[in-house]
N, C-alpha and C. Protein backbone atom coordinates (compact mmCIF):
# COMPACT_ATOMS: atom_id res chain seq x y z
N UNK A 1 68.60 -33.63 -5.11
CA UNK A 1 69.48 -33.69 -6.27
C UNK A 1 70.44 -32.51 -6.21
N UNK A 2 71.80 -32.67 -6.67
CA UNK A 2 72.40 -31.30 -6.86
C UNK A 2 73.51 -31.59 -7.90
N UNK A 3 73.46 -30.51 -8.89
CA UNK A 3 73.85 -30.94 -10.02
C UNK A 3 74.78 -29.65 -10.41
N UNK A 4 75.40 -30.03 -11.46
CA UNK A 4 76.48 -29.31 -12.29
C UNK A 4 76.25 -28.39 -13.37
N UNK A 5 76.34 -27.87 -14.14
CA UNK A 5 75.87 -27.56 -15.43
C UNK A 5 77.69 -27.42 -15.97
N UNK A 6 77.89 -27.68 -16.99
CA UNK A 6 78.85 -28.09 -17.87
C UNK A 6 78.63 -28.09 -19.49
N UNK A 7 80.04 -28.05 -20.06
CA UNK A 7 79.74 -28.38 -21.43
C UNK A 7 81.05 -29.52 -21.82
N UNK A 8 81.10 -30.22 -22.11
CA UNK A 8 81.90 -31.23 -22.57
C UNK A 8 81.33 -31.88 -24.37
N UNK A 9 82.40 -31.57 -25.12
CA UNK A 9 81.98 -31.80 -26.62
C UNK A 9 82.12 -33.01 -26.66
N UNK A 10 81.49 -34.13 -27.53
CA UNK A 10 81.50 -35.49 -27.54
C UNK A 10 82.53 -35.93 -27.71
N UNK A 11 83.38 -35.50 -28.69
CA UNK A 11 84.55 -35.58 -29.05
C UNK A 11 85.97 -36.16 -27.66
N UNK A 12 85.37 -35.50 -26.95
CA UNK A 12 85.93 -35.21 -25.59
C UNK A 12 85.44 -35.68 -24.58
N UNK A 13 84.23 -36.52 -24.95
CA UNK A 13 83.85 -37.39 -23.45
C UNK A 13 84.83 -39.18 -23.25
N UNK A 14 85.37 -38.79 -22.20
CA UNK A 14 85.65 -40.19 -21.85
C UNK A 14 85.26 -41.07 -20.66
N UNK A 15 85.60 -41.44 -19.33
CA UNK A 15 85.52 -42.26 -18.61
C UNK A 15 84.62 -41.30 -17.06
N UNK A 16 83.69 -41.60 -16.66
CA UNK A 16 83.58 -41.25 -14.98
C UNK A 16 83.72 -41.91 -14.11
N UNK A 17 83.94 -41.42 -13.27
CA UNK A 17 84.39 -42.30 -12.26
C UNK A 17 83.85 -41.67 -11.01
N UNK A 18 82.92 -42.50 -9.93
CA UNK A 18 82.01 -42.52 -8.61
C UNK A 18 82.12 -43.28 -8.01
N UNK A 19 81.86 -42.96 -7.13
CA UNK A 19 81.55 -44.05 -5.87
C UNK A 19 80.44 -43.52 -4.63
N UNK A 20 79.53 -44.80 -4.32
CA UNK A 20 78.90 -44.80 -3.39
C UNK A 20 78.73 -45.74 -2.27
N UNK A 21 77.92 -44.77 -1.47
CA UNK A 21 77.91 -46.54 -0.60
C UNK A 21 76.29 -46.09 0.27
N UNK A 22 75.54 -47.28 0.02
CA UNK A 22 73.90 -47.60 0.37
C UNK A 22 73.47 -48.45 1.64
N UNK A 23 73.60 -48.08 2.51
CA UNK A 23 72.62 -48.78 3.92
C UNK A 23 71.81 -49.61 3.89
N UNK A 24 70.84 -49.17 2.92
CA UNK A 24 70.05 -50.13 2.51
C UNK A 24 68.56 -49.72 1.42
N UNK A 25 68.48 -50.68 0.50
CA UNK A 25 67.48 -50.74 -0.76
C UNK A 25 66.12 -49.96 -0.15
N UNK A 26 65.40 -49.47 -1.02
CA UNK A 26 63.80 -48.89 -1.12
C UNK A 26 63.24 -50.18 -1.05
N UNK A 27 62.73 -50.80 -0.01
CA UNK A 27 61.81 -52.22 -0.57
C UNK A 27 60.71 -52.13 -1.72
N UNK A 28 60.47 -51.05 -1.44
CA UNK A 28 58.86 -51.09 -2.43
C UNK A 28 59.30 -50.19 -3.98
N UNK A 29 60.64 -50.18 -4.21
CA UNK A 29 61.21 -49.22 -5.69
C UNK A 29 60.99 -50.09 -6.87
N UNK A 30 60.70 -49.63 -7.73
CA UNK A 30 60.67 -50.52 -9.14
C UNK A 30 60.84 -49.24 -9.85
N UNK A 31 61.98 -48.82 -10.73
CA UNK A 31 61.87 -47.94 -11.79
C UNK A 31 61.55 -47.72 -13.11
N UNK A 32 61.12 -49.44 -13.43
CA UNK A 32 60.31 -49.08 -14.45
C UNK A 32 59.10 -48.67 -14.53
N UNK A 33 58.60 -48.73 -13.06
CA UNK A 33 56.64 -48.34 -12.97
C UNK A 33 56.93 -46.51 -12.40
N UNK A 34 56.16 -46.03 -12.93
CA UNK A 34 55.65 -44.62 -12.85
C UNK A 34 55.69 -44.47 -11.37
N UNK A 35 54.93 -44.70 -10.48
CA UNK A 35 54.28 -44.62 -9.31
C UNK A 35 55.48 -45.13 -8.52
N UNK A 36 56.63 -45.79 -8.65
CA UNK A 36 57.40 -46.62 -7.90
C UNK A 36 58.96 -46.59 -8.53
N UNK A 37 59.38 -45.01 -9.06
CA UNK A 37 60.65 -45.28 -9.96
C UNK A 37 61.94 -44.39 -8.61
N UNK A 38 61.91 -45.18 -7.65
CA UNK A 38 62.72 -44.49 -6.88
C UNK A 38 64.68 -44.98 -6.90
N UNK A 39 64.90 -45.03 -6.05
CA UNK A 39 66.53 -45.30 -6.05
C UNK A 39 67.12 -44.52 -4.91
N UNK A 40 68.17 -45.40 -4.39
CA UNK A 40 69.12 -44.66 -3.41
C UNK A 40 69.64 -44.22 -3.50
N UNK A 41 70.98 -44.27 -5.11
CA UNK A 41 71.45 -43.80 -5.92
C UNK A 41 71.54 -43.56 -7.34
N UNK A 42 71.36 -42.46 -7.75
CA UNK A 42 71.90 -42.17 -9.25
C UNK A 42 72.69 -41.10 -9.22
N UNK A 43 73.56 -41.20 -10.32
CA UNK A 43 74.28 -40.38 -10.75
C UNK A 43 73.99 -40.05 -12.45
N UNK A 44 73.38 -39.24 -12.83
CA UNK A 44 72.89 -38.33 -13.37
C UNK A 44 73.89 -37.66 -14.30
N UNK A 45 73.58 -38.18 -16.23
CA UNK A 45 74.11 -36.98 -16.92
C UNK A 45 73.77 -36.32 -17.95
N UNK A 46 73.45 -35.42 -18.52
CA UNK A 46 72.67 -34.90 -19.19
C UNK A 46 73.09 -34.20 -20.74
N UNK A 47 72.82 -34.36 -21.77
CA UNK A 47 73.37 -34.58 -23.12
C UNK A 47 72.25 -33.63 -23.90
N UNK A 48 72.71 -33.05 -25.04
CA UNK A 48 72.65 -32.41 -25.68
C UNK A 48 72.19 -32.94 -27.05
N UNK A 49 71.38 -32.58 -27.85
CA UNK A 49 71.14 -33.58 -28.90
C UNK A 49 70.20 -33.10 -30.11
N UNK A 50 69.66 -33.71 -30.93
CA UNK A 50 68.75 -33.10 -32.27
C UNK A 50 67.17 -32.85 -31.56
N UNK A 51 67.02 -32.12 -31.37
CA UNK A 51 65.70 -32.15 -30.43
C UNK A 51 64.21 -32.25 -31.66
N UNK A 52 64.87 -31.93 -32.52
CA UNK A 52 63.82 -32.11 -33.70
C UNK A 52 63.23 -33.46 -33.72
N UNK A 53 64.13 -34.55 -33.65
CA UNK A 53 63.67 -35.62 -33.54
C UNK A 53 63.18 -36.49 -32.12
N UNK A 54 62.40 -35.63 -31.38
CA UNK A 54 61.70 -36.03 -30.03
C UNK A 54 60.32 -36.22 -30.90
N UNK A 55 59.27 -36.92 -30.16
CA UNK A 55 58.31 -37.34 -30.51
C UNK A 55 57.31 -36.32 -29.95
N UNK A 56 56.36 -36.24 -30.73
CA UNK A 56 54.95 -35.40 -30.57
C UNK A 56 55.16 -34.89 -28.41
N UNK A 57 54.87 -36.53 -28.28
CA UNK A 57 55.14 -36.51 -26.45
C UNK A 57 55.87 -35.77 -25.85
N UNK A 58 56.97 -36.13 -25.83
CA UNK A 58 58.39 -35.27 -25.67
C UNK A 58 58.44 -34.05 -25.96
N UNK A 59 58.30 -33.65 -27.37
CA UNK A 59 58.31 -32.21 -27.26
C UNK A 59 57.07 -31.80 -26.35
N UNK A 60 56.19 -32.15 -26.02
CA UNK A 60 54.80 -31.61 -25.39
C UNK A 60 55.55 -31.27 -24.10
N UNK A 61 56.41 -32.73 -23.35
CA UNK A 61 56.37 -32.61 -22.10
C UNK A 61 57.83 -31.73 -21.92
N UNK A 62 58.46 -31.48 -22.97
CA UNK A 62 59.23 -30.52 -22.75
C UNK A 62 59.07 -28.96 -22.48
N UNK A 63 58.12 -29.07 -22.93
CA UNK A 63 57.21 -27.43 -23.40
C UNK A 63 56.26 -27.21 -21.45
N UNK A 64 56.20 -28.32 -21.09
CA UNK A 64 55.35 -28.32 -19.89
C UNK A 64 56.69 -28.41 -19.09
N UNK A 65 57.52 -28.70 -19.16
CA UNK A 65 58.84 -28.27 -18.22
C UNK A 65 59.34 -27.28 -18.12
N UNK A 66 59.35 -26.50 -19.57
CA UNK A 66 59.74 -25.09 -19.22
C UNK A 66 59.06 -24.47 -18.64
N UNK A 67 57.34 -24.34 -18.95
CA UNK A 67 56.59 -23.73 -18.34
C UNK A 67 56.50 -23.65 -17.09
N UNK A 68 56.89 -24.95 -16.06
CA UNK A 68 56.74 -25.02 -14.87
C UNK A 68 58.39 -24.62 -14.46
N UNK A 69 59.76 -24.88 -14.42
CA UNK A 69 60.93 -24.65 -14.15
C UNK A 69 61.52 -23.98 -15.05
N UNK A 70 61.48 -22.91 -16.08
CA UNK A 70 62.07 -22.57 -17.02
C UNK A 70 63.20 -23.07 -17.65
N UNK A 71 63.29 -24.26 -17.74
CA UNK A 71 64.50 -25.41 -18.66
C UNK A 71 63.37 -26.44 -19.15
N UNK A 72 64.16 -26.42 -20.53
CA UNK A 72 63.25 -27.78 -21.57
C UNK A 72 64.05 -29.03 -20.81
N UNK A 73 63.02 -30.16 -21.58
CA UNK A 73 63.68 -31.20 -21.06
C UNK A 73 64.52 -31.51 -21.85
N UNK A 74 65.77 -32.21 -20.87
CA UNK A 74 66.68 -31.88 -22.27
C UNK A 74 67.15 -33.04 -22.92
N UNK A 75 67.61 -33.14 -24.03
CA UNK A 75 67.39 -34.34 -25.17
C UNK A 75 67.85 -35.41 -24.68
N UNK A 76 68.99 -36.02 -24.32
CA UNK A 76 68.59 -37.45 -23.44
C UNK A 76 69.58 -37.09 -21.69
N UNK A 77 69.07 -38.11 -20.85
CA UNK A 77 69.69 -38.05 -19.61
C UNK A 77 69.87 -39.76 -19.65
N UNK A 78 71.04 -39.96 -19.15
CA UNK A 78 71.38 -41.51 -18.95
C UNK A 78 71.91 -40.98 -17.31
N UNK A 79 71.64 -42.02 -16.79
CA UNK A 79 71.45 -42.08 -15.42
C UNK A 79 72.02 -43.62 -14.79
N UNK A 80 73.03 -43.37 -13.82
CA UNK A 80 73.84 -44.57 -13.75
C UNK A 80 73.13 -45.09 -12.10
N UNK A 81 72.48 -45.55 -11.67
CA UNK A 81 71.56 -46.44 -10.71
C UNK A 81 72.23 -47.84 -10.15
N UNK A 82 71.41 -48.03 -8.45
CA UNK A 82 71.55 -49.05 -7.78
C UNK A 82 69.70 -49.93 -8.17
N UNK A 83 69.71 -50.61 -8.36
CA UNK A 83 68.49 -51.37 -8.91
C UNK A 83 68.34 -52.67 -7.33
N UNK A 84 66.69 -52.97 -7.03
CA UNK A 84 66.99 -53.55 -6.31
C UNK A 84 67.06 -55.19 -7.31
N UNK A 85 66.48 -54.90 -8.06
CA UNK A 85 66.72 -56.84 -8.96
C UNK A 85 66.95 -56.63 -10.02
N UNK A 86 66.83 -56.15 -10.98
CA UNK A 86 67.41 -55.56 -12.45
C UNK A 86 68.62 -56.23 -12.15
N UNK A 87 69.82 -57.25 -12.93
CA UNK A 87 70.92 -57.21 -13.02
C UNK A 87 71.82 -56.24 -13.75
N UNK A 88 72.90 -56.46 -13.26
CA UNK A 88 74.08 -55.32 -14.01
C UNK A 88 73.79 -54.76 -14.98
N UNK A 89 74.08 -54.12 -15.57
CA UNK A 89 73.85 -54.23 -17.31
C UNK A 89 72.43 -53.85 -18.12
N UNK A 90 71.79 -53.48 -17.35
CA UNK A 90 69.96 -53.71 -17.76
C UNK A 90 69.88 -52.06 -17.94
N UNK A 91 69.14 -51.72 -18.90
CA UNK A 91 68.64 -50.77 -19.20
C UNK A 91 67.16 -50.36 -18.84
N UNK A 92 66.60 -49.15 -18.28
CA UNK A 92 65.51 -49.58 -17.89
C UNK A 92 64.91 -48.21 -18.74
N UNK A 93 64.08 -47.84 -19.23
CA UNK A 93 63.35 -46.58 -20.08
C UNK A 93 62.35 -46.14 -18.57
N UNK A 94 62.66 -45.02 -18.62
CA UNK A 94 61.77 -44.60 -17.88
C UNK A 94 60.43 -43.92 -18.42
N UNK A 95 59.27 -44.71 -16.92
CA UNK A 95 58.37 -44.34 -17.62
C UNK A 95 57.35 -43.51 -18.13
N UNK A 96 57.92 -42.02 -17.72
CA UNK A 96 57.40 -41.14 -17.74
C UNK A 96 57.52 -40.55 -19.74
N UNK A 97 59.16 -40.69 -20.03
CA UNK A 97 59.50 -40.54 -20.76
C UNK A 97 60.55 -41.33 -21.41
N UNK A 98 61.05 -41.60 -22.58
CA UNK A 98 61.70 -42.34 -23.69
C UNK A 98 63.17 -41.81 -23.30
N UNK A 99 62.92 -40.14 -23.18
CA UNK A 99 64.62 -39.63 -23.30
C UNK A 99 65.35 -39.54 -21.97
N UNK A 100 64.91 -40.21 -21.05
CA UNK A 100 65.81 -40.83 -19.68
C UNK A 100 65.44 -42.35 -19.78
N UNK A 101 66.99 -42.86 -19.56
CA UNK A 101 67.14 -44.06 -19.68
C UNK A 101 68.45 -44.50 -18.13
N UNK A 102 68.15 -45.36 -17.60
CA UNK A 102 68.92 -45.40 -16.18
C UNK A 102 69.83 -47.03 -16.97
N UNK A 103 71.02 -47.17 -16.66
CA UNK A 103 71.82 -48.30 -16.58
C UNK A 103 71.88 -48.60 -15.52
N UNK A 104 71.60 -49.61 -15.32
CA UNK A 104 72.05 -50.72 -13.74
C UNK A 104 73.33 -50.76 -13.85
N UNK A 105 74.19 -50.42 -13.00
CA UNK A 105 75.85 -50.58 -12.29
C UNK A 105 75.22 -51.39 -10.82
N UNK A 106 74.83 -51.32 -10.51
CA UNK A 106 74.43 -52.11 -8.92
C UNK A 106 72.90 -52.81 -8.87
N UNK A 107 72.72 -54.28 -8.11
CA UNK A 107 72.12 -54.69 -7.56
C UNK A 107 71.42 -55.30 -6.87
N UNK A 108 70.65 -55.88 -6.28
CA UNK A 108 70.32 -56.49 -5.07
C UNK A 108 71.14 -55.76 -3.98
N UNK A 109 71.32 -56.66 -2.41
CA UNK A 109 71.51 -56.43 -1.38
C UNK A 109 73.32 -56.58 -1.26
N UNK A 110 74.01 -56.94 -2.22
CA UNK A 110 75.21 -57.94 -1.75
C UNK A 110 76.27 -56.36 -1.30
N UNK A 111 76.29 -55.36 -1.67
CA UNK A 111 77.31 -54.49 -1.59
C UNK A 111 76.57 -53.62 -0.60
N UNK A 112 75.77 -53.75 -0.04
CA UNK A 112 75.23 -52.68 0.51
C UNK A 112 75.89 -52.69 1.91
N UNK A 113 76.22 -51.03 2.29
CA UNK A 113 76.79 -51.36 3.56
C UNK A 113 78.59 -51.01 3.46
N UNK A 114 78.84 -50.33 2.48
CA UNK A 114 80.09 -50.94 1.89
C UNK A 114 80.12 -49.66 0.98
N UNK A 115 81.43 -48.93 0.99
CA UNK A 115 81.66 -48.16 -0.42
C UNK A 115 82.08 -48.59 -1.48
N UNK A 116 81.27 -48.32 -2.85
CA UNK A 116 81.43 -49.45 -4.33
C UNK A 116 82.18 -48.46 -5.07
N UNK A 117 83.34 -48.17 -6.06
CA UNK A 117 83.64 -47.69 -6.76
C UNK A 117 83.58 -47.98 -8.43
N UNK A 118 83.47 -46.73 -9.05
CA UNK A 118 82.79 -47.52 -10.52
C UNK A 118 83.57 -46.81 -11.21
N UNK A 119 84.39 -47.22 -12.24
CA UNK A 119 84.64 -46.27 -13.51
C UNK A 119 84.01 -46.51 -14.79
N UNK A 120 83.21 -45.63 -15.52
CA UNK A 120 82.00 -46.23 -16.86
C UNK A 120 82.65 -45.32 -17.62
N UNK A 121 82.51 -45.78 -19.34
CA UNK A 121 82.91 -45.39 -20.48
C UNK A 121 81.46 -44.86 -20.68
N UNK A 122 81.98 -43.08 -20.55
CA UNK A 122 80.45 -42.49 -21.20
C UNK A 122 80.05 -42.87 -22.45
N UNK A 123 81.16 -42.83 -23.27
CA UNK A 123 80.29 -42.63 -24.75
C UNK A 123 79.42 -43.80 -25.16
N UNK A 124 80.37 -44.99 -24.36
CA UNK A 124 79.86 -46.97 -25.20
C UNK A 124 78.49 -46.72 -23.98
N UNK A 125 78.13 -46.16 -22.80
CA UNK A 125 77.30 -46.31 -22.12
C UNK A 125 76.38 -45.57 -22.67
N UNK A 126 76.35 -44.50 -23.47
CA UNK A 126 75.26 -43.70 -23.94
C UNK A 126 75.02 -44.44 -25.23
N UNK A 127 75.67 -44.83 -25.83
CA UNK A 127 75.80 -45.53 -27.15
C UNK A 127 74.97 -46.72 -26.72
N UNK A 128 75.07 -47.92 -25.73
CA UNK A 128 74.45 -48.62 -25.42
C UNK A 128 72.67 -48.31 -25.26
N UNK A 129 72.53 -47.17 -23.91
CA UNK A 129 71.53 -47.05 -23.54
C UNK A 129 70.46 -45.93 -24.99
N UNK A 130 70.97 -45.35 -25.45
CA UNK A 130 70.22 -44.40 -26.45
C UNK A 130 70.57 -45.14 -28.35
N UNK A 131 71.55 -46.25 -28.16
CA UNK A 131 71.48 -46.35 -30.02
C UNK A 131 71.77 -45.55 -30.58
N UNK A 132 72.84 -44.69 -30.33
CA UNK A 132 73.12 -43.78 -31.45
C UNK A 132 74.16 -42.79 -30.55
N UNK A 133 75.14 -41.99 -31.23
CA UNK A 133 76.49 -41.49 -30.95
C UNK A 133 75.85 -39.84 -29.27
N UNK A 134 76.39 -40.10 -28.90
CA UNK A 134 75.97 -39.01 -27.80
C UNK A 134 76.28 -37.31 -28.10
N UNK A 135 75.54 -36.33 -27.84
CA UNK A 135 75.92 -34.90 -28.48
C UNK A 135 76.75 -34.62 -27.16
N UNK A 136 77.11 -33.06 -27.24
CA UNK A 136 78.18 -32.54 -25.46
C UNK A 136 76.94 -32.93 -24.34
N UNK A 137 77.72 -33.28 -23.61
CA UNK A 137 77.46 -33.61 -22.25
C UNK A 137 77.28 -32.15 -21.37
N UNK A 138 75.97 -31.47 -21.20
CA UNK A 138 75.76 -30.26 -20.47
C UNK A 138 75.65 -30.20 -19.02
N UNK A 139 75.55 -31.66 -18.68
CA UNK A 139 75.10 -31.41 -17.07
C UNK A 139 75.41 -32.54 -16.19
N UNK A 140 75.47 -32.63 -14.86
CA UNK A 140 76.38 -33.89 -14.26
C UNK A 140 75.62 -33.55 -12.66
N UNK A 141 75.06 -34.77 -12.32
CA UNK A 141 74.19 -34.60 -10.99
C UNK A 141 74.28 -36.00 -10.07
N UNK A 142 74.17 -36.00 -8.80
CA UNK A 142 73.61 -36.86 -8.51
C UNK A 142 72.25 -36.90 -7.61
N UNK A 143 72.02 -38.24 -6.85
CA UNK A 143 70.26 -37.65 -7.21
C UNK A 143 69.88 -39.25 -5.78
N UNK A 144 69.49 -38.87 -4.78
CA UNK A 144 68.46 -39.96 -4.20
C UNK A 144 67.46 -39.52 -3.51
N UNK A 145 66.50 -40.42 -4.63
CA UNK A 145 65.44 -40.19 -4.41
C UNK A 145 63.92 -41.42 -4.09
N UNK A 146 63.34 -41.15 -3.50
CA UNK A 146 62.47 -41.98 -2.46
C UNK A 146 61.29 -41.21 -2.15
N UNK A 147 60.80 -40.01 -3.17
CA UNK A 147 59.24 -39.91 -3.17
C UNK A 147 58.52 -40.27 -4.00
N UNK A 148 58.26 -41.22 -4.83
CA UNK A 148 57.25 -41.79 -5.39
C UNK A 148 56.91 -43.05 -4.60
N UNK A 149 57.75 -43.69 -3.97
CA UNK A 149 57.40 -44.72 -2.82
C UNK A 149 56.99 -44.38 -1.34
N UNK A 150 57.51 -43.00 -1.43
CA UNK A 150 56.68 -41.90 -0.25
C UNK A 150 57.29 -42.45 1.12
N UNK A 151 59.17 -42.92 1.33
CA UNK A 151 59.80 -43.80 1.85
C UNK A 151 61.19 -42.62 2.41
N UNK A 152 61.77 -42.96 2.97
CA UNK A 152 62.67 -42.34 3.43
C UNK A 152 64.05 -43.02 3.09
N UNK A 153 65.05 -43.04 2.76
CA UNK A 153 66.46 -43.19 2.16
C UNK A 153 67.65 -42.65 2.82
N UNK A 154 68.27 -43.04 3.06
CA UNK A 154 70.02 -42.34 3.11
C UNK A 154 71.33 -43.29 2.05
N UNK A 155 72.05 -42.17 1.62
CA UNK A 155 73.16 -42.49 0.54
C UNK A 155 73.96 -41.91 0.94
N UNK A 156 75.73 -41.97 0.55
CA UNK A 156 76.83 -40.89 0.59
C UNK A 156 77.33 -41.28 -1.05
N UNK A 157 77.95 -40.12 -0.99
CA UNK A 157 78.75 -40.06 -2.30
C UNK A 157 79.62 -39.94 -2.10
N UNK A 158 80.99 -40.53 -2.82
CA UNK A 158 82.34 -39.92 -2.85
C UNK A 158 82.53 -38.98 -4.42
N UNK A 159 84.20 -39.08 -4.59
CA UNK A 159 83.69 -37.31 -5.59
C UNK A 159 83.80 -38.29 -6.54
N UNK A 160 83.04 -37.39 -7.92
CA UNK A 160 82.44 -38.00 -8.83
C UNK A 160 83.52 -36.86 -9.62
N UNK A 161 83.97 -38.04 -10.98
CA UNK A 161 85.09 -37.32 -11.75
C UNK A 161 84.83 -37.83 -12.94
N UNK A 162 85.14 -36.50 -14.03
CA UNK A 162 85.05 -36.54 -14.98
C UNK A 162 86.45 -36.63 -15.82
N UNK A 163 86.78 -37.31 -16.82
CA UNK A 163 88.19 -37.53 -17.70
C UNK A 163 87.26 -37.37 -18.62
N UNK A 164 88.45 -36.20 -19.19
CA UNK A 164 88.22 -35.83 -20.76
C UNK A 164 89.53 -36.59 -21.64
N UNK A 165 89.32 -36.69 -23.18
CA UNK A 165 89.61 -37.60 -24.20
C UNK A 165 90.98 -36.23 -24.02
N UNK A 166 92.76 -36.99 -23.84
CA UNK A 166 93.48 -35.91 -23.91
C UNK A 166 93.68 -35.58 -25.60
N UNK A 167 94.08 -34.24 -25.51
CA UNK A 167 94.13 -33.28 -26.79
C UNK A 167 95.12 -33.73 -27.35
N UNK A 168 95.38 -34.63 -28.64
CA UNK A 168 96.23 -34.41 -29.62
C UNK A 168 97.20 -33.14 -29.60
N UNK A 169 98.81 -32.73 -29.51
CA UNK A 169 99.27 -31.78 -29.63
C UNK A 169 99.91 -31.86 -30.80
């Protein structure tokens, strides 16, 4: 994974825009199961939010994140993913925790092989995947990963861009 740290006020989040391109699927990935939540690609973003209202769980396993990496977990991560059967559009909760949620932009086999370009509306995508208005956007990563299937992977990225909402003068 290698990631950003940022602050972007909600007010001010608009469109990203990525691109990747995948060789080929994890056969054995399923991200909604614990044991099997891998991917070739995500792109990774990380939000800011009322942390008061995390559940008993959440705050626990936040408290066990700092302890082990000194950063809480932080209030939601939406995560933009290649799925191998999930269609477009599918939201998947991950199952470790409630406050990462991955959107399907890609899946099955048909693009693979091939660089895909995507432009997503952060706010209607966080709005979609979490139900409710998104806080600043603190962090921006991308991420493939292939050890819970204990499998080996290759991905490329092209550059990943952020547009902010322009300023009223």
């Amino acid at each position: 994974m290698v990631r950003q740290v940022l602050r972007v006020d909600p007010d001010d989040l608009a469109s990203l825009r990525f691109s990747w391109k995948v060789p080929e699927l994890i056969a054995q990935a399923d991200m909604a199961l614990r044991d099997a939540d891998d991917s070739p690609v995500r792109v990774v973003l990380v939000f800011e939010g009322d942390r008061s209202k995390f559940s008993s769980k959440n705050a626990m396993l936040s408290e066990l994140a700092r302890a082990l990496t000194g950063e809480e977990l932080p209030y939601a991560t939406l995560m933009y993913v290649w799925c191998n059967t999930r269609p477009q559009g599918t939201v998947i909760v991950n199952p470790r925790t409630d406050r990462i949620r991955k959107l399907v932009v890609e899946s099955g086999a048909g693009k693979l092989r091939q660089w895909v370009d995507y432009e997503r509306n952060i706010r209607a995508d966080y709005e979609k995947t979490f139900g409710e208005a998104p806080g600043a956007l603190v962090g921006i990563g991308i991420m493939t990963d292939s050890d819970n299937t204990r499998s080996n992977t290759t991905a490329w990225y092209g550059p990943v861009t952020l547009d902010k909402v322009a300023q009223a003068r």
